[in-house]
Structure formats: C-alpha cells, structure tokens
C-alpha atoms as a PDB file:
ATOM      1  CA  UNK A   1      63.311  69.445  87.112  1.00  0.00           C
ATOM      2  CA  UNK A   2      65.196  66.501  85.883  1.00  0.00           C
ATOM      3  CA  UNK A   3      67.946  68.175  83.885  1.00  0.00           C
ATOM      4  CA  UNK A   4      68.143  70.510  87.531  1.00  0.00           C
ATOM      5  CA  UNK A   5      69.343  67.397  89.175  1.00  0.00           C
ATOM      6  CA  UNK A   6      71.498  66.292  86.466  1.00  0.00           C
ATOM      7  CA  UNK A   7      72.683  69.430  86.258  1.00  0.00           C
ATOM      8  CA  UNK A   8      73.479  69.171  90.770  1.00  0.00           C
ATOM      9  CA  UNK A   9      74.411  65.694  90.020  1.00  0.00           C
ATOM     10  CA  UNK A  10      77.539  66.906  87.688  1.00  0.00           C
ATOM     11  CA  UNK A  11      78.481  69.358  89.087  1.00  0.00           C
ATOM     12  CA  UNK A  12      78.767  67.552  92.349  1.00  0.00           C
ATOM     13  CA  UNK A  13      81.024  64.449  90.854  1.00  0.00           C
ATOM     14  CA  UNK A  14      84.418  64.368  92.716  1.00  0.00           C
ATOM     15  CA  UNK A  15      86.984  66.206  90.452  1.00  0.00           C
ATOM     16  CA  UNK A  16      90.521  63.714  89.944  1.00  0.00           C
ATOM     17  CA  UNK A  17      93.282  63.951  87.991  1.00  0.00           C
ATOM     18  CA  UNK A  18      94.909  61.629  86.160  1.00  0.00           C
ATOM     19  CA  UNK A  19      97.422  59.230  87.609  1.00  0.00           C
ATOM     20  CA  UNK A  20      99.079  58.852  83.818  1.00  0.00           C
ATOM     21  CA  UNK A  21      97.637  61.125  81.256  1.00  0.00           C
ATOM     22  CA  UNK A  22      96.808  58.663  77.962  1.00  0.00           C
ATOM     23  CA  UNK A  23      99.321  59.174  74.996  1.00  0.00           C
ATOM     24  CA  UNK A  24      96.676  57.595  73.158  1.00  0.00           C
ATOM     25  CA  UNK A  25      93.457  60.144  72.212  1.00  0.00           C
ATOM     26  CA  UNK A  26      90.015  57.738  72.094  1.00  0.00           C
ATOM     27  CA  UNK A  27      89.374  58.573  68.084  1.00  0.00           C
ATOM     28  CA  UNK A  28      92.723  58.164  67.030  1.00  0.00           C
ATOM     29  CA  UNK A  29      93.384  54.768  64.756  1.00  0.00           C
ATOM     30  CA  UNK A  30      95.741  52.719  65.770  1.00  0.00           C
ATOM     31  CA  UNK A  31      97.600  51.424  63.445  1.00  0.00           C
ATOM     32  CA  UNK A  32      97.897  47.664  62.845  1.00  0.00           C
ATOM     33  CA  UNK A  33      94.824  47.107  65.499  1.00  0.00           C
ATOM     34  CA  UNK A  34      91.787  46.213  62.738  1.00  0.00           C
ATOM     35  CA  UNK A  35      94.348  43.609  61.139  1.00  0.00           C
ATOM     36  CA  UNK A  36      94.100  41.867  64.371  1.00  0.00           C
ATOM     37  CA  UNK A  37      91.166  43.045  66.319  1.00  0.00           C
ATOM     38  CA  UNK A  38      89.621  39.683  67.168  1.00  0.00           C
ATOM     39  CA  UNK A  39      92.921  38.350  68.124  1.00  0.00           C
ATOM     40  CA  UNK A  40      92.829  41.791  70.822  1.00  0.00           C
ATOM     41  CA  UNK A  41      89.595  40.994  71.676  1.00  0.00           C
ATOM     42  CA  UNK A  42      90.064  37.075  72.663  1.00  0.00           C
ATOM     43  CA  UNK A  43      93.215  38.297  75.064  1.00  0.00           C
ATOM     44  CA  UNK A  44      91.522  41.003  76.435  1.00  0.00           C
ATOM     45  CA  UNK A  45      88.286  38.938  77.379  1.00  0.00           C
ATOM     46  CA  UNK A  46      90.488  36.108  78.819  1.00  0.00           C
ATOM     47  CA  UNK A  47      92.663  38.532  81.352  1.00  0.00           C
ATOM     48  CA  UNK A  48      89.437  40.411  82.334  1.00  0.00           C
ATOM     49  CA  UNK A  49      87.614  37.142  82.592  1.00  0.00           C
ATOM     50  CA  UNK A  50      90.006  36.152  85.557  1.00  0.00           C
ATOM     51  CA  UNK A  51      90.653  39.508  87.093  1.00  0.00           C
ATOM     52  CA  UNK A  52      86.656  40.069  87.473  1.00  0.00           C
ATOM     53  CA  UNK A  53      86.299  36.687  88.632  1.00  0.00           C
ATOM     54  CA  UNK A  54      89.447  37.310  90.794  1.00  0.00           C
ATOM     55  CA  UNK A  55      87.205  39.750  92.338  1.00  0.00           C
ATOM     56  CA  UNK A  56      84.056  38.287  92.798  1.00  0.00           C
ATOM     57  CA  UNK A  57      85.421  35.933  95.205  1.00  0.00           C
ATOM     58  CA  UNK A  58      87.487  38.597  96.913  1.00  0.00           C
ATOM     59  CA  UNK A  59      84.783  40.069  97.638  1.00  0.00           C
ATOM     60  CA  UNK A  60      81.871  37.542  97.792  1.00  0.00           C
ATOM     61  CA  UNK A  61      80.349  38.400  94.522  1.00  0.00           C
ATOM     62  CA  UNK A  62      79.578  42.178  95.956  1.00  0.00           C
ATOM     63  CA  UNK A  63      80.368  44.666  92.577  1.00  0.00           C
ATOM     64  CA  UNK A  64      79.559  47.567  94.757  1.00  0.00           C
ATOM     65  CA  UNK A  65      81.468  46.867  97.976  1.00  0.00           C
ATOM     66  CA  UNK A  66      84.630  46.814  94.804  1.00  0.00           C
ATOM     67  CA  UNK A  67      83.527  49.907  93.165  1.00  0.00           C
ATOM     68  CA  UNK A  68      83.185  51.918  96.709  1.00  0.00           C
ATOM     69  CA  UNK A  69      86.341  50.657  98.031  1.00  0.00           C
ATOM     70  CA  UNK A  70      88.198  51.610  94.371  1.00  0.00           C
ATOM     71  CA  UNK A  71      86.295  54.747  94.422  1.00  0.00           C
ATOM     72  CA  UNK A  72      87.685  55.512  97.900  1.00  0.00           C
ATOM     73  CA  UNK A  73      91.500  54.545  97.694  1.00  0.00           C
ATOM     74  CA  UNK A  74      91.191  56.580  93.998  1.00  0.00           C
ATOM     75  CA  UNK A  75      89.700  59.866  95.575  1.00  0.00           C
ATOM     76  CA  UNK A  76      92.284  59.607  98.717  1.00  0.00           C
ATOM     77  CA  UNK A  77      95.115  59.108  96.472  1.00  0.00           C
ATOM     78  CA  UNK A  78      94.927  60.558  92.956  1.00  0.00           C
ATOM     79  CA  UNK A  79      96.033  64.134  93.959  1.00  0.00           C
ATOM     80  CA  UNK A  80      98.811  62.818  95.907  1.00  0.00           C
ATOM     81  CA  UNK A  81      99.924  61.603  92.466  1.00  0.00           C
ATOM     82  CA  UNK A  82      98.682  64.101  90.022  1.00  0.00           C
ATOM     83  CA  UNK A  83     101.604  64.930  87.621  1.00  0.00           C
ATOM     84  CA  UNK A  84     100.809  68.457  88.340  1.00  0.00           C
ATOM     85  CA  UNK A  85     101.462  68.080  92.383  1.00  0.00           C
ATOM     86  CA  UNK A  86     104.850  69.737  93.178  1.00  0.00           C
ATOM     87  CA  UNK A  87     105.125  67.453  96.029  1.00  0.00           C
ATOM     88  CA  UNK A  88     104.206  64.259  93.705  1.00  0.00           C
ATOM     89  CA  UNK A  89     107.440  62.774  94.394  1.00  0.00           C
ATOM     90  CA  UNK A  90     108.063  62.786  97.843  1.00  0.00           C
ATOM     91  CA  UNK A  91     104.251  61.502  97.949  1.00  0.00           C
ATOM     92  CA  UNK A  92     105.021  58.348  96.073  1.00  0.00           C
ATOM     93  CA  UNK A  93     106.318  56.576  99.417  1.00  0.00           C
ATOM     94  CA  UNK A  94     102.978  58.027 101.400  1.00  0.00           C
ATOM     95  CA  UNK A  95     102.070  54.500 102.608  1.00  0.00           C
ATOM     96  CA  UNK A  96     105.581  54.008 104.492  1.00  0.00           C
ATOM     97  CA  UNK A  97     104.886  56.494 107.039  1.00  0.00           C
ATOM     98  CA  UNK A  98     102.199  58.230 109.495  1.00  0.00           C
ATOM     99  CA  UNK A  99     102.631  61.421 107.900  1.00  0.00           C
ATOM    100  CA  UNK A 100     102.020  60.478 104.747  1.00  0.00           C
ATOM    101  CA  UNK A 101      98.269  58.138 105.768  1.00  0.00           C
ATOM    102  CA  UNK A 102      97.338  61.865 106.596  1.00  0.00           C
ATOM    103  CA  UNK A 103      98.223  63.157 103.461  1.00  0.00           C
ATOM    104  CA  UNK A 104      95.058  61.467 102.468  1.00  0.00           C
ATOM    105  CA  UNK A 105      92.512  63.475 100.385  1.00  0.00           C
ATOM    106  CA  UNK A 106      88.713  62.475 102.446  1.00  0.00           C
ATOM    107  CA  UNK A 107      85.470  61.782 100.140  1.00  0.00           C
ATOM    108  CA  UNK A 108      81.996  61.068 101.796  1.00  0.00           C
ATOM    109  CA  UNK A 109      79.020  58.946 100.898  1.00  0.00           C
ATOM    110  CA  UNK A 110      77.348  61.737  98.741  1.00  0.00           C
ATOM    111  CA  UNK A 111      80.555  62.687  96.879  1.00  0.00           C
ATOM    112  CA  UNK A 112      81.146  58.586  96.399  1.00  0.00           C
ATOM    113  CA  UNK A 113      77.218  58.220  94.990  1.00  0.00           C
ATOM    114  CA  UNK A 114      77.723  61.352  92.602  1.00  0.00           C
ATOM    115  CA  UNK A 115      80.994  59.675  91.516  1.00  0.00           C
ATOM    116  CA  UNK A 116      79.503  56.035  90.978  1.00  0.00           C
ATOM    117  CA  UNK A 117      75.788  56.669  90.243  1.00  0.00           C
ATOM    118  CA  UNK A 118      75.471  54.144  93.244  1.00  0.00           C
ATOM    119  CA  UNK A 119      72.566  54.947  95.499  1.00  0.00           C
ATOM    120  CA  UNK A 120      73.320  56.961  98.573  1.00  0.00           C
ATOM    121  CA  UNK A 121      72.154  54.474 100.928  1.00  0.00           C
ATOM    122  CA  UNK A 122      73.881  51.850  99.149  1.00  0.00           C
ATOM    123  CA  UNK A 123      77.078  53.191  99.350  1.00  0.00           C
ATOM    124  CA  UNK A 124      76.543  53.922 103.193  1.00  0.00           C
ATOM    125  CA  UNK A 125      75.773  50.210 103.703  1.00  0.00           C
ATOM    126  CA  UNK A 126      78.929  49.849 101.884  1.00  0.00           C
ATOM    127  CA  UNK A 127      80.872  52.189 103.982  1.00  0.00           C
ATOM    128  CA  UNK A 128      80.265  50.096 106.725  1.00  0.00           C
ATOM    129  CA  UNK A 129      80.855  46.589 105.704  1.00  0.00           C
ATOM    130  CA  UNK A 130      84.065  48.219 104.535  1.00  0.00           C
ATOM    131  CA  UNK A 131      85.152  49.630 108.134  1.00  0.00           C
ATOM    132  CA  UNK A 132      84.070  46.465 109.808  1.00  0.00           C
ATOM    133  CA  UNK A 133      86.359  44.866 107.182  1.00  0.00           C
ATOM    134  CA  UNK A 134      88.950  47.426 108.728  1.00  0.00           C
ATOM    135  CA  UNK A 135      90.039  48.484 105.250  1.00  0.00           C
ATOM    136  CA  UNK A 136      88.678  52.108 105.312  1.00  0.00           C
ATOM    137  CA  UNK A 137      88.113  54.422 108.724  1.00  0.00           C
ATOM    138  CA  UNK A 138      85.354  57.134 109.089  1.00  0.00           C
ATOM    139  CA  UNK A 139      85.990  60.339 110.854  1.00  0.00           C
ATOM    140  CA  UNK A 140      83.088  62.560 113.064  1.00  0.00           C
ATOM    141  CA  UNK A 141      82.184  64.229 109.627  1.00  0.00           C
ATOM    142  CA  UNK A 142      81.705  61.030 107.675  1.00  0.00           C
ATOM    143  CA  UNK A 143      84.402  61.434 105.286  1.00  0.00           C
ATOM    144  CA  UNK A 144      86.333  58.022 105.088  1.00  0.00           C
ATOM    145  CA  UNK A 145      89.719  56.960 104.416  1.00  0.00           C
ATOM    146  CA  UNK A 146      91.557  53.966 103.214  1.00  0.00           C
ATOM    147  CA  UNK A 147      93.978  52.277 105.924  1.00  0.00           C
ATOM    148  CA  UNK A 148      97.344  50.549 106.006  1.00  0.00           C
ATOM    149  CA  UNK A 149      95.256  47.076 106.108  1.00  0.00           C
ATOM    150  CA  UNK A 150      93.421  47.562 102.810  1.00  0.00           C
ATOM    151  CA  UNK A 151      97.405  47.636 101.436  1.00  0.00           C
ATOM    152  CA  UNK A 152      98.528  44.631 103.137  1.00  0.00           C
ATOM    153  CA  UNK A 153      95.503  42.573 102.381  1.00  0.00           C
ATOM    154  CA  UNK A 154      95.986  43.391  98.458  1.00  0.00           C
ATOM    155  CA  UNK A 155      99.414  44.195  97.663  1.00  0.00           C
ATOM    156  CA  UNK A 156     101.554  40.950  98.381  1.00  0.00           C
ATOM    157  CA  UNK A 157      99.632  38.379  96.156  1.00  0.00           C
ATOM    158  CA  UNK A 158      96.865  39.906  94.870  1.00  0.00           C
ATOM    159  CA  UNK A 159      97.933  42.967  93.206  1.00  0.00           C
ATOM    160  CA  UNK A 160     101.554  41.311  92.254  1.00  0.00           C
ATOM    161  CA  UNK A 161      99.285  38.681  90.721  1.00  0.00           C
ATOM    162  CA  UNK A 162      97.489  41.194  88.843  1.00  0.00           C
ATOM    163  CA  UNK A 163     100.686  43.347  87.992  1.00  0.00           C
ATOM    164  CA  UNK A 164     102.047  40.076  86.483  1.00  0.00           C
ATOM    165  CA  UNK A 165      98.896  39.204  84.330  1.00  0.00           C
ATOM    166  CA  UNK A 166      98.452  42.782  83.509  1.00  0.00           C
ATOM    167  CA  UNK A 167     102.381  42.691  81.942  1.00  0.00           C
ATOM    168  CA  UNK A 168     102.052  39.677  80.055  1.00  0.00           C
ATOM    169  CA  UNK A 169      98.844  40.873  78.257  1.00  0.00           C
ATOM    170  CA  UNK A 170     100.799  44.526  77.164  1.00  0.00           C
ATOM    171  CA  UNK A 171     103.378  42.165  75.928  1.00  0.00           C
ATOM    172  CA  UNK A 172     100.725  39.992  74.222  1.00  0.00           C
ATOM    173  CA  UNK A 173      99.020  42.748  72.680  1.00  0.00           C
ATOM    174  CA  UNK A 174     102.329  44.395  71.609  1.00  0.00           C
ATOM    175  CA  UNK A 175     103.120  41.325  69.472  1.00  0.00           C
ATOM    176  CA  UNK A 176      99.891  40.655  68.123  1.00  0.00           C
ATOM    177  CA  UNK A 177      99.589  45.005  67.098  1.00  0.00           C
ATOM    178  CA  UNK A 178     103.315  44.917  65.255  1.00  0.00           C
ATOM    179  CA  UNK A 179     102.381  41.668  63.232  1.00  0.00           C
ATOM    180  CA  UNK A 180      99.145  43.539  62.442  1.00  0.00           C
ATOM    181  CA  UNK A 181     100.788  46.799  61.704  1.00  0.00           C
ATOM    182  CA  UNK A 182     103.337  44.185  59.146  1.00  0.00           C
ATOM    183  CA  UNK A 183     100.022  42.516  57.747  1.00  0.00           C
ATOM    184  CA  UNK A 184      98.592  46.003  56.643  1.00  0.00           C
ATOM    185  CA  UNK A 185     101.909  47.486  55.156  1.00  0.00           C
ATOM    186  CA  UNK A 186     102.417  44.216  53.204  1.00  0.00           C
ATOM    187  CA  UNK A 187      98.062  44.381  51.952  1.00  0.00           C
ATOM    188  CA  UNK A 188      99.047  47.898  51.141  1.00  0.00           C
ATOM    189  CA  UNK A 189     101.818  47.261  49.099  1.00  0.00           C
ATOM    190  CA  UNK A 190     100.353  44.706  46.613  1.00  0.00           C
ATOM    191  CA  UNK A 191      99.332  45.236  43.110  1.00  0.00           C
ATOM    192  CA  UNK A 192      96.289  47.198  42.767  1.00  0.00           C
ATOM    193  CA  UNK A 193      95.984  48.578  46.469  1.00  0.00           C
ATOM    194  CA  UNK A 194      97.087  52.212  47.595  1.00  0.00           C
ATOM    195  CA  UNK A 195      98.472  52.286  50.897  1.00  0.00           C
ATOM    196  CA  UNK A 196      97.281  54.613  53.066  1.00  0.00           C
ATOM    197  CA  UNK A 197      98.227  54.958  56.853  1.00  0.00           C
ATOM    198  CA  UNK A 198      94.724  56.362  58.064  1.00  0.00           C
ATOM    199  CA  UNK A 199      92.726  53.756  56.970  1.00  0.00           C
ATOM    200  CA  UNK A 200      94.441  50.482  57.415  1.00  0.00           C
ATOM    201  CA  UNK A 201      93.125  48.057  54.843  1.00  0.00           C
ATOM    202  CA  UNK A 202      91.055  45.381  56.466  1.00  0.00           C
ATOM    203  CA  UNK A 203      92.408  41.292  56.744  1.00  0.00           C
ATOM    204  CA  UNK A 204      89.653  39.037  56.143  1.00  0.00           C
END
C-alpha cells in the first residue's frame, strides 16, 4: 500500500524544466575545491546565513508560506523560460505586459503538496494568507497564480540585494577555487608526489 502511494505521489510531482541546465554534473570533482573546502564552506554559510534570515523576517519566520510562494512563481514561470520553449525569448519580458501575466502556467494545492511534501491542508492555509497578501490570485478551479505585486514587493531592494550578495560570493568562491586549483598543481609537482588531475592531493 505504501509504495502505491509513493508510487501516486511521484508520479503526480509537477514536471519543470530547467531555467539553466548545470555545466557542472553532481559527481564530477572539481578541481582545486578540496584544497580549499573549508574556506567554501565558511562563505557559503555566511551568505546563506543572511539570505535565510533575510527571509524569516520577510516573512515572519513562516518557511512554508516561502516554499509555497517559490513553488508557485517557479511552476507559473519555468516553462515560459525553458531553453527548449521556441517562444523563450519573447517570454523573457512576460511581466511588462497583460498578455504576458496570462502566459502563466496554473498549479493547484495538490500539485504544490506533491511538489513540496507539504501537507495538503497546509499549503491551502498557505494559499490563502498568500492571496490576502495579494501576491498570488486563485481562479474558480483553484489553480493560483503569482501577480504583478509579488514582483514589485521583491524586485527593487530585495532581490537586487540578493543579486548583489549572490555576485560577490561567485566572485569569492572563484578566487578562493583558482588559488586552490594553484595549491594542488604546486603539492603535485614536488619531489616524491605524482600529480594527478582526478584526485587532487589534499592541503592539510
């Protein structure tokens, strides 16, 4: 019975594409990273340190009220973007006209729980502190939709804020990978040690 549901549960997950494939595959090494992993780690904790906290007083400390609401604008927009979508560019300016807000793709509460793993009910509940909020709208058939005010609440400070933070930690990490990619070449190069790209001799 259980793997039954698991089985409905899967197959009922909402289906999105990819904004920006990865160039990166999950198992690949990258090179220079384990020379340098606790410096990664320490800039990495301190921007998502701020953006989470960012967010709990956005939104009052309520995790699911930010997952739903992601979950939502994701779902409406992520085919709109897909690479794939022969229309993809024309739908990159979708939130400067009425025609495009319609372009929106419409998810529901059970599609949104499947997604999440959020309860149902919870995500209902959520649904409507979110349309009181007037961020999202909800049509006769319950599917919802994220609205021009959910943009203009987040985009001129808090996003560009994020954007900003988000920049300076790619160019962090950039620095701190290349002097870990020179620390590894140099270890592999000294008397006694074979160098050997795959497996990036460890600093102590």
């Amino acid at each position: 019975m259980k793997s039954a549901v698991t089985a409905k549960a899967k197959k009922s997950r909402i289906r999105v594409a990819p904004i920006c494939p990865s160039r990166f595959s999950p198992a690949a090494p990258l090179e220079g990273y384990e020379a340098c992993k606790r410096e990664v780690a320490v800039c990495m904790g301190r921007f998502f340190v701020r953006y989470f906290t960012r967010l709990y007083h956005e939104f009052e400390g309520d995790l699911a009220l930010i997952i739903v609401l992601g979950e939502i604008g994701h779902h409406n927009t992520c085919q709109l973007f897909a690479a794939r979508n022969p229309q993809g560019s024309r739908h990159h300016a979708f939130g400067d006209t009425a025609e495009g807000w319609n372009q929106l793709v419409p998810c529901n509460a059970f599609s949104l729980s499947a997604a999440t793993g959020i309860p149902r009910e919870t995500v209902r509940r959520k649904i409507a502190t979110l349309v009181k909020r007037g961020w999202i709208k909800r049509n006769d058939r319950g599917e919802v939709f994220i609205v021009p005010a959910v943009g203009e609440h987040f985009m001129p400070d808090f996003n560009l804020q994020v954007l900003r933070e988000i920049l300076a930690l790619g160019d962090e990490l950039g620095a701190l990978l290349a002097k870990g990619r020179r620390a590894t070449r140099d270890s592999a190069q000294e008397p006694g040690k074979r160098a050997n790209p795959e497996l990036p001799t460890r600093m102590a």
